[in-house]
C-alpha atoms as a PDB file:
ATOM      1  CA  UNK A   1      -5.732  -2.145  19.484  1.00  0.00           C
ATOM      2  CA  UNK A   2      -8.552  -2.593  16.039  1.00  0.00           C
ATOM      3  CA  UNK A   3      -6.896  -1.522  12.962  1.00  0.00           C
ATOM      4  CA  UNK A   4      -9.128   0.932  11.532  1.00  0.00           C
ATOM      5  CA  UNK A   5      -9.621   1.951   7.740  1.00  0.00           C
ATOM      6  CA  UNK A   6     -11.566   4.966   6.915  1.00  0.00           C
ATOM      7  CA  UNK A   7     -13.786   4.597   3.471  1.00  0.00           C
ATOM      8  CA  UNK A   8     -16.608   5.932   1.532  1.00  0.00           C
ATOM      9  CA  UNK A   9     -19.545   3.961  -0.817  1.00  0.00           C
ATOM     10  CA  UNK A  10     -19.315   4.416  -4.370  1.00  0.00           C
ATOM     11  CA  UNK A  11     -22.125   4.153  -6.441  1.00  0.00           C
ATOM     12  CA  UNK A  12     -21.463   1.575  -8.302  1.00  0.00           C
ATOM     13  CA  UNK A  13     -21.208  -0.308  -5.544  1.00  0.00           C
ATOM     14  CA  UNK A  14     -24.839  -0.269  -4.755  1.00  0.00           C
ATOM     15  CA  UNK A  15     -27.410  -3.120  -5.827  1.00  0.00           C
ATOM     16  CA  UNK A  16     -30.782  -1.969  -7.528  1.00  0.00           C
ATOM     17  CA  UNK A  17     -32.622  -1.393  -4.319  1.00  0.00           C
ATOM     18  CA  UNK A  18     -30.287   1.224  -3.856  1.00  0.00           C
ATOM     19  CA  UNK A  19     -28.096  -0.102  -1.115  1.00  0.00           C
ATOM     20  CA  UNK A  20     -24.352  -1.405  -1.107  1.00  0.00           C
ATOM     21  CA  UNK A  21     -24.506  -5.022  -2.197  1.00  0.00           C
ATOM     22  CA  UNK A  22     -23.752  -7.537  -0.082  1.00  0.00           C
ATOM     23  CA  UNK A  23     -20.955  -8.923  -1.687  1.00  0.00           C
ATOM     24  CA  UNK A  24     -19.390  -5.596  -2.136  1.00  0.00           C
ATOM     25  CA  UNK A  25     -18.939  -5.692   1.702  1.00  0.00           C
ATOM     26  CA  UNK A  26     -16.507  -8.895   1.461  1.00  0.00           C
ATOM     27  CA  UNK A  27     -14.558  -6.589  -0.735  1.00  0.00           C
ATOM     28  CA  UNK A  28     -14.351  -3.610   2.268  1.00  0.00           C
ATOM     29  CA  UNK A  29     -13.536  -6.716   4.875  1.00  0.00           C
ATOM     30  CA  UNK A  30     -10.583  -8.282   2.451  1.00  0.00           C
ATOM     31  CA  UNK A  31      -9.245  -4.726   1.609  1.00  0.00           C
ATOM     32  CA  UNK A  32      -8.952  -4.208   5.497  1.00  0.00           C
ATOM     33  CA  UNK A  33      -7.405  -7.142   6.184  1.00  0.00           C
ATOM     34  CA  UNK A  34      -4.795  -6.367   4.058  1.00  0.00           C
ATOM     35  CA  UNK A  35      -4.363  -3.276   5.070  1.00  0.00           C
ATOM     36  CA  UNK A  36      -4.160  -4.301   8.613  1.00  0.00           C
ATOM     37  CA  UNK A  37      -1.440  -6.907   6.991  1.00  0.00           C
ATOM     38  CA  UNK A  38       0.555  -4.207   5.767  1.00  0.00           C
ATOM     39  CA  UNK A  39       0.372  -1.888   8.944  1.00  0.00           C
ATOM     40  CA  UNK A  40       1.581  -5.029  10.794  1.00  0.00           C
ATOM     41  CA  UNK A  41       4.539  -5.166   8.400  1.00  0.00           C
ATOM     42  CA  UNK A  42       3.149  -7.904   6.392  1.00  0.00           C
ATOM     43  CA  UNK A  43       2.734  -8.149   2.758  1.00  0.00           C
ATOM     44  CA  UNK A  44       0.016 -11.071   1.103  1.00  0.00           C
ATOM     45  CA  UNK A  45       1.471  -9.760  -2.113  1.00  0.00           C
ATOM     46  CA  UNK A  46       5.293 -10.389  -0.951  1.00  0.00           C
ATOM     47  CA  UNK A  47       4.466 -13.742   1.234  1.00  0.00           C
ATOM     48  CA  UNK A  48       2.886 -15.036  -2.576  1.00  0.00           C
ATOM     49  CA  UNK A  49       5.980 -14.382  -4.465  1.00  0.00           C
ATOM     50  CA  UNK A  50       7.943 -16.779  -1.885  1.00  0.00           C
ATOM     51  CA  UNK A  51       5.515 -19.545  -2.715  1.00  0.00           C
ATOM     52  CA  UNK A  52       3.421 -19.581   0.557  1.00  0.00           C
ATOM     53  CA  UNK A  53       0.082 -18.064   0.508  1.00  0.00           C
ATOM     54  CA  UNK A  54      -2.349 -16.893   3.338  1.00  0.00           C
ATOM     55  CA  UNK A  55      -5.732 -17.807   1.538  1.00  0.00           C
ATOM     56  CA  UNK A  56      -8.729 -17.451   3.222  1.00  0.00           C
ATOM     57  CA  UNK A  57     -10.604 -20.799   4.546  1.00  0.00           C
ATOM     58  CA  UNK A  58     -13.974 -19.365   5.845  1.00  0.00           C
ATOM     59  CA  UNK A  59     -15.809 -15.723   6.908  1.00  0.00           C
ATOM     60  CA  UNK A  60     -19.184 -15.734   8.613  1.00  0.00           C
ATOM     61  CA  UNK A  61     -20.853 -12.490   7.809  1.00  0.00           C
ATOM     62  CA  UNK A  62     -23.155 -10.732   9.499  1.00  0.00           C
ATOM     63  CA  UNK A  63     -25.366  -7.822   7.771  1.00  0.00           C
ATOM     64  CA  UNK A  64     -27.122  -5.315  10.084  1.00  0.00           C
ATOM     65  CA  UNK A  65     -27.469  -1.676   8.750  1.00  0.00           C
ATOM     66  CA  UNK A  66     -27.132  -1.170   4.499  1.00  0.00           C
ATOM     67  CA  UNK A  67     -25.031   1.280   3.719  1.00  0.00           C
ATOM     68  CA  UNK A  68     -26.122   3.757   0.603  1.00  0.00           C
ATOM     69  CA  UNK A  69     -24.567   5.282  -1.840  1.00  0.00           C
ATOM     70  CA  UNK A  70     -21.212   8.336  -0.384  1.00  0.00           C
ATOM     71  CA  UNK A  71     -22.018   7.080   3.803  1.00  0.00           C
ATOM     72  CA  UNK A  72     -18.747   7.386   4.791  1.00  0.00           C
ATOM     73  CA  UNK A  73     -17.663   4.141   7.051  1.00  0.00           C
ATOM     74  CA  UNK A  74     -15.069   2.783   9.012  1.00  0.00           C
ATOM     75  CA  UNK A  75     -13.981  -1.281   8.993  1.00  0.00           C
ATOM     76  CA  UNK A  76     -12.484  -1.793  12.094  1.00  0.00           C
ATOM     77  CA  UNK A  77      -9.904  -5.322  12.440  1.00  0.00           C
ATOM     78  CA  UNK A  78      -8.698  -7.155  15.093  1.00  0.00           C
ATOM     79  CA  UNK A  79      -6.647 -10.321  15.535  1.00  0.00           C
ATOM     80  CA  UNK A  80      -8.592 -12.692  17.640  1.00  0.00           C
ATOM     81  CA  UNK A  81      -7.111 -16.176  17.747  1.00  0.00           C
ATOM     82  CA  UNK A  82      -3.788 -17.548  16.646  1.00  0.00           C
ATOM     83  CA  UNK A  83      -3.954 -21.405  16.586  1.00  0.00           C
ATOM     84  CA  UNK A  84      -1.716 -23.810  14.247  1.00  0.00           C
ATOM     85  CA  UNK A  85      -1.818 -22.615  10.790  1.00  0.00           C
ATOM     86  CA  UNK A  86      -5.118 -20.053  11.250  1.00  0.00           C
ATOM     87  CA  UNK A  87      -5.436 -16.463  12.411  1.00  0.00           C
ATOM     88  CA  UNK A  88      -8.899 -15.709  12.886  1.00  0.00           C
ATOM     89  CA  UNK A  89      -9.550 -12.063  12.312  1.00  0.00           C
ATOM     90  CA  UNK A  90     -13.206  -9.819  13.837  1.00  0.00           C
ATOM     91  CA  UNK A  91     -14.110  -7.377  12.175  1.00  0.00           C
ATOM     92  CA  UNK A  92     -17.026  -4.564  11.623  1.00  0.00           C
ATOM     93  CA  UNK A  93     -18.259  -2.016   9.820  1.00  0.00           C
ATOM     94  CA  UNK A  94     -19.231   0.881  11.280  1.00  0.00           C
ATOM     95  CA  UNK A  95     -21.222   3.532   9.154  1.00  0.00           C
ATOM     96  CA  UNK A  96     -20.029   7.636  10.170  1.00  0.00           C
ATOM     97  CA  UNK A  97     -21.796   8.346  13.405  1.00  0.00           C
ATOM     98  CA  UNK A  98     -23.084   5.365  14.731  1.00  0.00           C
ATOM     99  CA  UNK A  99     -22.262   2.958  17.276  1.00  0.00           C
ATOM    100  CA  UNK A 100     -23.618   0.058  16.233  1.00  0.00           C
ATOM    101  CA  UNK A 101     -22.227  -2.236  13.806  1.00  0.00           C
ATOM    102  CA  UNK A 102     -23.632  -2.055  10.191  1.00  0.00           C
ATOM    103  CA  UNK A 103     -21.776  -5.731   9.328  1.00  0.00           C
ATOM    104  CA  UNK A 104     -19.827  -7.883  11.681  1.00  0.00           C
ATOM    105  CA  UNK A 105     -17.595 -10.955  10.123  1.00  0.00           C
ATOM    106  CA  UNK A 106     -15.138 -13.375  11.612  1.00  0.00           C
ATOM    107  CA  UNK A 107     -12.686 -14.394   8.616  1.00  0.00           C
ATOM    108  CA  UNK A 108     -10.135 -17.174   9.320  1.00  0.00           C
ATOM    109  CA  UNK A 109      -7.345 -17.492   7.388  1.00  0.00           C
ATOM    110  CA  UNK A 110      -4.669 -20.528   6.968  1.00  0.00           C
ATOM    111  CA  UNK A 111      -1.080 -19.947   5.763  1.00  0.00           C
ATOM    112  CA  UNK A 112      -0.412 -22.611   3.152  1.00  0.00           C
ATOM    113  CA  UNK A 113       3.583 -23.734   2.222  1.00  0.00           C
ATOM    114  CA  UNK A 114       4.546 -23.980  -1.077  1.00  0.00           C
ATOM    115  CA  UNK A 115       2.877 -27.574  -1.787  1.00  0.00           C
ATOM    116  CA  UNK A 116      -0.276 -25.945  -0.784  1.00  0.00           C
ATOM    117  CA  UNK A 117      -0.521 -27.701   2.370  1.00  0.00           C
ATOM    118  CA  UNK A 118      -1.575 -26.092   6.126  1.00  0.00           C
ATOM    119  CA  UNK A 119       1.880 -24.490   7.585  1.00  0.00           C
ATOM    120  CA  UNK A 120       1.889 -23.869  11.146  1.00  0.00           C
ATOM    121  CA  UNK A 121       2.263 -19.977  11.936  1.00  0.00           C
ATOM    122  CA  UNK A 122       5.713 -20.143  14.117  1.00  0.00           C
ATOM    123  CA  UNK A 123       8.807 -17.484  14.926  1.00  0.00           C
ATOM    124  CA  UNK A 124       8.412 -13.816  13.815  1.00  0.00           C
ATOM    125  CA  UNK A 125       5.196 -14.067  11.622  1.00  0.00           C
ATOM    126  CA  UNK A 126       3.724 -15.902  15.157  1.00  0.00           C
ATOM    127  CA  UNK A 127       5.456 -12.819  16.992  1.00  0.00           C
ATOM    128  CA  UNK A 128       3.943 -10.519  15.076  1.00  0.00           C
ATOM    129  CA  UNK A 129       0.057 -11.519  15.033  1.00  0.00           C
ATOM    130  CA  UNK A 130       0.539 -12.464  18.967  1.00  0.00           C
ATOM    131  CA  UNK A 131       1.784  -8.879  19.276  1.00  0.00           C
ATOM    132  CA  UNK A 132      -1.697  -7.857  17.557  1.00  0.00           C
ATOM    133  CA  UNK A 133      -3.640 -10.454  19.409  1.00  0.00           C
ATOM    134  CA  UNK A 134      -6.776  -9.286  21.225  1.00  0.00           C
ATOM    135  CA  UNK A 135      -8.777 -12.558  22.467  1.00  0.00           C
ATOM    136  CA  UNK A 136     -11.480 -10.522  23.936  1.00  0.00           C
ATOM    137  CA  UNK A 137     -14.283  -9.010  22.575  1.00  0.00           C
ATOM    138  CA  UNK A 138     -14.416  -4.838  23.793  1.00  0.00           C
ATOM    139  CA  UNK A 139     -17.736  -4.405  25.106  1.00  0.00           C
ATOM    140  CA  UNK A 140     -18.908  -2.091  22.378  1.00  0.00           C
ATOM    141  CA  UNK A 141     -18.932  -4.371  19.759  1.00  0.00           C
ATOM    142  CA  UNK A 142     -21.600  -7.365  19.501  1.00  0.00           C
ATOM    143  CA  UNK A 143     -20.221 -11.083  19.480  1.00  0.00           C
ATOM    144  CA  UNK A 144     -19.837 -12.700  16.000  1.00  0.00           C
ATOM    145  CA  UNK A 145     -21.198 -16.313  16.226  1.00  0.00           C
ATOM    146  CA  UNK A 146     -18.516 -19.319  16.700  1.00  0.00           C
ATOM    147  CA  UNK A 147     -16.026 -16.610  17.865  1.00  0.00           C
ATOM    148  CA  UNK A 148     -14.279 -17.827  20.339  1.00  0.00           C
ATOM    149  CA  UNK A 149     -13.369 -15.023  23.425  1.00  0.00           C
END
């Protein structure tokens, strides 16, 4: 089941045409993800203090409908592929009322060891994001290019 996180735009979020700029919706897609993190029992803040990190190597976004300024909106997340040292997440933003995707992304992250290096995702973090994985793309929601289903 999509992790879902319920937010609203602020207005200083918005770029001087009077919609939410687009890097400001990176910011909603990274705050979800570690949200999603944390409702999965995972901590990016606690998995940096033991020297590993999970950075993130890539995002492909997609930008459909602008949100403007107090639209109240949903980012939905997903797990979509675990494979070596990546977890790929999908995600979307949805605003209040609508059913079609304002933003869709596709973020892959790698966990890196304490060197820095690629570490392969194995035992209970694996465990976890398998028991989160959802390969397939639900019908409702509009394929992100290069995801894989």
């Amino acid at each position: 089941m999509a992790f879902t996180l319920n937010l609203q735009v602020r207005d200083y979020e918005l770029d001087q045409y009077g919609v939410v700029n687009n890097a400001v919706y990176s910011q909603y897609l990274e705050h979800a993800r570690h949200e999603f993190l944390i409702a999965m029992g995972l901590d990016a803040a606690q998995v940096a203090r033991s020297g590993r990190s999970l950075a993130l190597s890539e995002i492909h976004v997609v930008y459909r409908i602008s949100l403007r300024s107090r639209d109240l909106f949903a980012v939905t997340s997903r797990i979509s592929e675990v494979r070596g040292a990546r977890v790929t997440f999908a995600q979307a933003i949805y605003k209040a009322g609508e059913t079609r995707p304002a933003v869709q992304a596709t973020a892959v992250a790698v966990f890196l060891d304490e060197q820095g290096r690629p570490q392969r995702v194995e035992g209970d973090l694996r465990a976890t994001f398998e028991r989160h994985l959802e390969p397939t793309v639900p019908s409702s929601e509009f394929r992100v290019r290069g995801e894989r289903q």
